[in-house]
Protein backbone atom coordinates (compact mmCIF):
# COMPACT_ATOMS: atom_id res chain seq x y z
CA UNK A 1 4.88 25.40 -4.86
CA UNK A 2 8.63 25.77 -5.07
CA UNK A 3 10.25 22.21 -5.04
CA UNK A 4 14.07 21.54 -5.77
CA UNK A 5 15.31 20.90 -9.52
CA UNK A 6 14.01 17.76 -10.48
CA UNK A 7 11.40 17.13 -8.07
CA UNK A 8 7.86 17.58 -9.75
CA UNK A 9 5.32 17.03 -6.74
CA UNK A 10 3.77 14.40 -8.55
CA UNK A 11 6.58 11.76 -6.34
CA UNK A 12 4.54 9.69 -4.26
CA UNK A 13 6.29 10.82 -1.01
CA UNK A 14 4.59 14.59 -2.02
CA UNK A 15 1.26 13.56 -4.00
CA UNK A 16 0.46 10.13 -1.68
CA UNK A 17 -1.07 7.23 -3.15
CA UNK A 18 -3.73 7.72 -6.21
CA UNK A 19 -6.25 5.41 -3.97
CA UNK A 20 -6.26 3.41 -0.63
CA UNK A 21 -8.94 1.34 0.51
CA UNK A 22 -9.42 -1.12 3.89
CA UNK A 23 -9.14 -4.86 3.53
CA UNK A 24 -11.61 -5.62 6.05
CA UNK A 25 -11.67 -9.57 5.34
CA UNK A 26 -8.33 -10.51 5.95
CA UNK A 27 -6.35 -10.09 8.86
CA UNK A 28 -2.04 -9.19 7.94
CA UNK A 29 -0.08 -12.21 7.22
CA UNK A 30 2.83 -11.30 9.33
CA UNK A 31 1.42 -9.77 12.50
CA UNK A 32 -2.35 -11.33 12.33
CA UNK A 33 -3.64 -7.59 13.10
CA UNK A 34 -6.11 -6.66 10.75
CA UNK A 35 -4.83 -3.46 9.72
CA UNK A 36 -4.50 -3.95 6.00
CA UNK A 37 -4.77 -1.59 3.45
CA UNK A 38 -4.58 -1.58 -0.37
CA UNK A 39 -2.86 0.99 -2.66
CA UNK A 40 -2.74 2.28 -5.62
CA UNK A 41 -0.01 4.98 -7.24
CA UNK A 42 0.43 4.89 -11.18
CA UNK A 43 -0.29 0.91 -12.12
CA UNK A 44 1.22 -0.35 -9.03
CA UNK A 45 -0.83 -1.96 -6.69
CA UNK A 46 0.23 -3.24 -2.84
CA UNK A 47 -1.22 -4.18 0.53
CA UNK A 48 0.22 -2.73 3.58
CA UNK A 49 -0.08 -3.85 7.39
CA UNK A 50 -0.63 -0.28 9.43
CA UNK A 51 0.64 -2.00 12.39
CA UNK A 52 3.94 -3.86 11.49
CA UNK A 53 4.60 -2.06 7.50
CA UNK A 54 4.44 -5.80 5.92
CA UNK A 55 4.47 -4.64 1.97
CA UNK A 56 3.48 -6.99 -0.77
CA UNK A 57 2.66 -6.43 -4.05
CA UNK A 58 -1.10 -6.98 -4.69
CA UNK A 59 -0.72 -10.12 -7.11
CA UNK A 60 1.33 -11.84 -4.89
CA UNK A 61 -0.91 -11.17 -2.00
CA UNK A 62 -3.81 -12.19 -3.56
CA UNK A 63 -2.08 -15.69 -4.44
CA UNK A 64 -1.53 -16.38 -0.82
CA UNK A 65 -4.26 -18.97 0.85
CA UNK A 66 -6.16 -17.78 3.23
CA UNK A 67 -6.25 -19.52 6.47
């Protein structure tokens, strides 16, 4: 591939995330859809809503209650 100077293809915009996996048991804080999804890209770890793009890191999600 030929990318500009400084741009490896490794970026996560190019490569995508190094995993991504469903959270079936918990619906999206935010919307209440349950469209969430968990990645991963180099030691960070998030959950994303597909249906409204609420972003939290995983930690912090996990520490939520669920209702």
């Amino acid at each position: 591939m030929n990318y500009p100077p400084g741009v490896t293809g490794l970026e996560f915009e190019i490569a995508g995330p190094d995993y991504e996996k469903e959270i079936e048991d918990r619906p999206c804080p935010k919307c209440g859809a349950d469209a969430l999804m968990e990645y991963g890209y180099r030691r960070e770890q998030w959950v994303q809503c597909c249906a409204c793009e609420f972003r939290m890191d995983w930690e912090q999600f996990n520490d939520i209650e669920e209702p």
